[in-house]
N, C-alpha and C. Protein backbone atom coordinates (compact mmCIF):
# COMPACT_ATOMS: atom_id res chain seq x y z
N UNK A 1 88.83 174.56 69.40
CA UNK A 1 89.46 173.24 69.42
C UNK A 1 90.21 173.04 68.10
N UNK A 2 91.15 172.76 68.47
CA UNK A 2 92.10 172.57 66.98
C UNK A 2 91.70 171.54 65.90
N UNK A 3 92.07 171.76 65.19
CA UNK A 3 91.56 170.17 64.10
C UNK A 3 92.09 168.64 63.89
N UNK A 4 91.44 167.80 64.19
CA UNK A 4 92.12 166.32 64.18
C UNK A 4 91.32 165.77 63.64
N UNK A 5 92.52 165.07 63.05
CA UNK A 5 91.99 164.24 61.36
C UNK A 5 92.26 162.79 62.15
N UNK A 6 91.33 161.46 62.26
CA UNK A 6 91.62 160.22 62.29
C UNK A 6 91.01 159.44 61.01
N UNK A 7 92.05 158.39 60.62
CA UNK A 7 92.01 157.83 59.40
C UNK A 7 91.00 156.41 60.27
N UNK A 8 90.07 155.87 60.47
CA UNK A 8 89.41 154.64 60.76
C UNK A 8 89.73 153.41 60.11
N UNK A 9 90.21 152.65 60.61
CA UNK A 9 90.67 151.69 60.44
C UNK A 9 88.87 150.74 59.15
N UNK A 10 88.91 150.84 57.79
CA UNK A 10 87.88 149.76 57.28
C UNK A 10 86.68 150.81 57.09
N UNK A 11 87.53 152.03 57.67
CA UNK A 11 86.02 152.89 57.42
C UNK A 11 86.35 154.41 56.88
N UNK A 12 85.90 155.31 57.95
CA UNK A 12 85.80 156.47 57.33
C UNK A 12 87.30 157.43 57.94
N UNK A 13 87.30 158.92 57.23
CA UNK A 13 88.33 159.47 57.68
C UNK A 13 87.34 160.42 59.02
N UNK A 14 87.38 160.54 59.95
CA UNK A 14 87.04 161.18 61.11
C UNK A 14 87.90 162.48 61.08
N UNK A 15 86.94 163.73 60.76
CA UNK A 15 87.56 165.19 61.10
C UNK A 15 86.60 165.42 62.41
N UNK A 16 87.48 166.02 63.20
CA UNK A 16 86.64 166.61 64.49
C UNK A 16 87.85 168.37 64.68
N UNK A 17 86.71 169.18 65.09
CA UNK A 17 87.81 170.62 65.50
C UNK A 17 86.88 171.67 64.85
N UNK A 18 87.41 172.19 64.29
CA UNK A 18 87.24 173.55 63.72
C UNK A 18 87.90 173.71 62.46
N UNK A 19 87.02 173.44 61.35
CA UNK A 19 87.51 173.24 60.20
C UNK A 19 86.22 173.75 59.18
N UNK A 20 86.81 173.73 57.90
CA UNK A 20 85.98 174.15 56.81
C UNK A 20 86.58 173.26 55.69
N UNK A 21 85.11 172.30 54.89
CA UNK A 21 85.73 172.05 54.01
C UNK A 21 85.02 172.53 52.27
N UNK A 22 85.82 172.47 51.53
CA UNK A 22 85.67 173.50 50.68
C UNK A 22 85.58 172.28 49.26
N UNK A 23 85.00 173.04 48.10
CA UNK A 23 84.41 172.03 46.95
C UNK A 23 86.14 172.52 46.08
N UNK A 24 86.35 172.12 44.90
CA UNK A 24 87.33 172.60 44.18
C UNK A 24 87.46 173.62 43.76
N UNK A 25 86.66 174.51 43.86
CA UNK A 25 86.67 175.77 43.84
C UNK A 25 86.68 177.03 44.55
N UNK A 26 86.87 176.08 45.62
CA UNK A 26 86.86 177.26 46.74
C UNK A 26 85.77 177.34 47.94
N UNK A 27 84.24 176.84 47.25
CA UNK A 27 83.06 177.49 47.56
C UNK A 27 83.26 175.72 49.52
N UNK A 28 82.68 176.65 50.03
CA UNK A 28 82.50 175.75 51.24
C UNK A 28 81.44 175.16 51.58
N UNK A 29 81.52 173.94 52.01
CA UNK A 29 79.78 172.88 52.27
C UNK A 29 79.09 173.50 53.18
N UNK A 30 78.00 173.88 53.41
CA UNK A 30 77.17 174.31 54.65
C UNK A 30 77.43 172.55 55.54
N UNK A 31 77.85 172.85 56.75
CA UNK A 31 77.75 171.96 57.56
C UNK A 31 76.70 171.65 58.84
N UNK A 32 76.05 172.94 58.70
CA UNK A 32 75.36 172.74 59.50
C UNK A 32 75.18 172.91 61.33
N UNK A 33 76.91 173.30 61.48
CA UNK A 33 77.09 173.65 63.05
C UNK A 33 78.13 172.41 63.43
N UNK A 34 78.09 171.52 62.40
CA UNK A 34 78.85 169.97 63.07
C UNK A 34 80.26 170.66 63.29
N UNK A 35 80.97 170.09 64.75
CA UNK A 35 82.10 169.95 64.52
C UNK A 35 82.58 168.53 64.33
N UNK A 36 82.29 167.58 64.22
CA UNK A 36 82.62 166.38 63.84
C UNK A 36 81.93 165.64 62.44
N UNK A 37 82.88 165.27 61.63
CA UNK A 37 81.91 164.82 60.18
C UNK A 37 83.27 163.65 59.78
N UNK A 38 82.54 162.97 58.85
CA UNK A 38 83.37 161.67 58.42
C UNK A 38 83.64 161.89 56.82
N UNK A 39 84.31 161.31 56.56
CA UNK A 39 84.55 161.87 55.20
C UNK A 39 84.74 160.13 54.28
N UNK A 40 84.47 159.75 53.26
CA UNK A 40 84.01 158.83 52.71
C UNK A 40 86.04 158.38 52.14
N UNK A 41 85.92 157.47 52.35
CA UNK A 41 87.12 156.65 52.04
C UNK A 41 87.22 155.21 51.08
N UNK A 42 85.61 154.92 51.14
CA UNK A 42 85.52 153.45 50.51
C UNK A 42 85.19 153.84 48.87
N UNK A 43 85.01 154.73 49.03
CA UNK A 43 84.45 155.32 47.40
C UNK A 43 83.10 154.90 46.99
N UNK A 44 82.33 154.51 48.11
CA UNK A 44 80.64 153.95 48.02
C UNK A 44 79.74 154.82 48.11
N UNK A 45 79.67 155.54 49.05
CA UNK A 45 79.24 157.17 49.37
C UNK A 45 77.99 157.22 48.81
N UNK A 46 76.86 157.51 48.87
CA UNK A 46 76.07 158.28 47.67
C UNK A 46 75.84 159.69 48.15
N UNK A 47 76.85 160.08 49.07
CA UNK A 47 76.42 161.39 49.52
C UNK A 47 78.07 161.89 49.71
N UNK A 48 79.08 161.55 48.50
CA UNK A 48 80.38 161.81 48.51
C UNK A 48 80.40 163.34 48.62
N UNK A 49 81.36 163.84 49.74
CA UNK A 49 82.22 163.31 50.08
C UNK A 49 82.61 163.20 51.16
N UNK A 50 80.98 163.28 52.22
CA UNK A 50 80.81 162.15 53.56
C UNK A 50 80.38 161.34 53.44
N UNK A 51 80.72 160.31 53.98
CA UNK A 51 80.52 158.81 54.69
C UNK A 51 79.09 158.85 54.87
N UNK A 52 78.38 158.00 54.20
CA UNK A 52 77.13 157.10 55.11
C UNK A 52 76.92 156.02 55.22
N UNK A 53 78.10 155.37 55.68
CA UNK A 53 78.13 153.69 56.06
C UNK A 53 78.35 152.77 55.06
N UNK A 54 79.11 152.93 54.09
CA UNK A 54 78.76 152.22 52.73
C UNK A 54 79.79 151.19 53.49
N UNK A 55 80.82 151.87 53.81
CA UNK A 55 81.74 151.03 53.85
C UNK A 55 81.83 149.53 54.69
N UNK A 56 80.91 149.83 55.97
CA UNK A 56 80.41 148.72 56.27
C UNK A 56 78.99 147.21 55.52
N UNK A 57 78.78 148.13 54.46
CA UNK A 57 78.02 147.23 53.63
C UNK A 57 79.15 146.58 52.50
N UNK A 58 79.67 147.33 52.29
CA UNK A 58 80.36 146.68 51.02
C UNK A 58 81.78 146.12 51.53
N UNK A 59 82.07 145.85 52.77
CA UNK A 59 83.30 145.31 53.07
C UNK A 59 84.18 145.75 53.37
N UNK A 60 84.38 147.07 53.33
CA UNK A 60 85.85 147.92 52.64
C UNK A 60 86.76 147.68 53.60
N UNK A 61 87.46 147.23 53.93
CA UNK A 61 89.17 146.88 54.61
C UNK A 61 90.00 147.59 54.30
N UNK A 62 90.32 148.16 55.00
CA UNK A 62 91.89 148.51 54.92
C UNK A 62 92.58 149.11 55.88
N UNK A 63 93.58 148.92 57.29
CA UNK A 63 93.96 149.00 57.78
C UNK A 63 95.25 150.11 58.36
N UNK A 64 94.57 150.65 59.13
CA UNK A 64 95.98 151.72 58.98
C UNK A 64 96.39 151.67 59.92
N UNK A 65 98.13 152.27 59.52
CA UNK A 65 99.13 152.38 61.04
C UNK A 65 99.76 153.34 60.80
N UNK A 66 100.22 154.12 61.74
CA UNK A 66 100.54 155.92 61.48
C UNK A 66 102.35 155.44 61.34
N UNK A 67 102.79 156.07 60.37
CA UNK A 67 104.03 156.01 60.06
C UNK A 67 104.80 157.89 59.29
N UNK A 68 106.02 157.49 59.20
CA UNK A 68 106.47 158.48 59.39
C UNK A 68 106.61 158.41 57.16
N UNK A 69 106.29 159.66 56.52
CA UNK A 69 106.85 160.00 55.70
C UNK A 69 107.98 160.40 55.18
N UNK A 70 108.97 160.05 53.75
CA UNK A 70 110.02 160.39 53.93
C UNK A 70 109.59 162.49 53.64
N UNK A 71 111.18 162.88 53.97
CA UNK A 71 110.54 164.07 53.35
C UNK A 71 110.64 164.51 52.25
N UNK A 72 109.82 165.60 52.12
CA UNK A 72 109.36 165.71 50.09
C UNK A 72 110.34 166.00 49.35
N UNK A 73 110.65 165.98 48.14
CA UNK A 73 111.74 166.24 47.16
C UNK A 73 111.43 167.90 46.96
N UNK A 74 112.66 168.37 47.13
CA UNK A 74 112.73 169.69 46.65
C UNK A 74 111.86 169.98 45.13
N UNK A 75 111.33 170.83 44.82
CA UNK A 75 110.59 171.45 43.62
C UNK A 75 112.07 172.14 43.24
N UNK A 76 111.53 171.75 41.79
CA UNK A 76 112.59 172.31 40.62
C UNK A 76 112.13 173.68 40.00
């Protein structure tokens, strides 16, 4: 299954598919078998950098609507 990223509207980022995600160095999280995991957006987290509901305790809002990017500036 391919990978799809949904941004949650007040909450979390939703990855579902076949994916790996990796620390800054390269090294990858044991996930455990999940293909579906949330990824922390409110910056509350205590288990950054998935989601465990903070965001519904602490309020977090913010609303999204899928729009188009311009495209990137050429590199110099």
């Amino acid at each position: 299954m391919p990978t799809k990223i949904t941004i949650n509207n007040d909450g979390s980022v939703r990855v579902e598919g076949d994916f790996q995600i990796c620390d800054q160095q390269g090294q990858p999280f044991g996930l455990g078998g999940r293909t579906v995991i949330g990824l922390c957006r409110c910056g509350q987290s205590q288990n950054k950098p998935f989601c465990d509901g903070s965001h519904a305790r602490t309020g977090f809002q913010d609303k999204v609507v899928a729009r188009d990017l311009p495209a990137p500036k050429p590199k110099v």
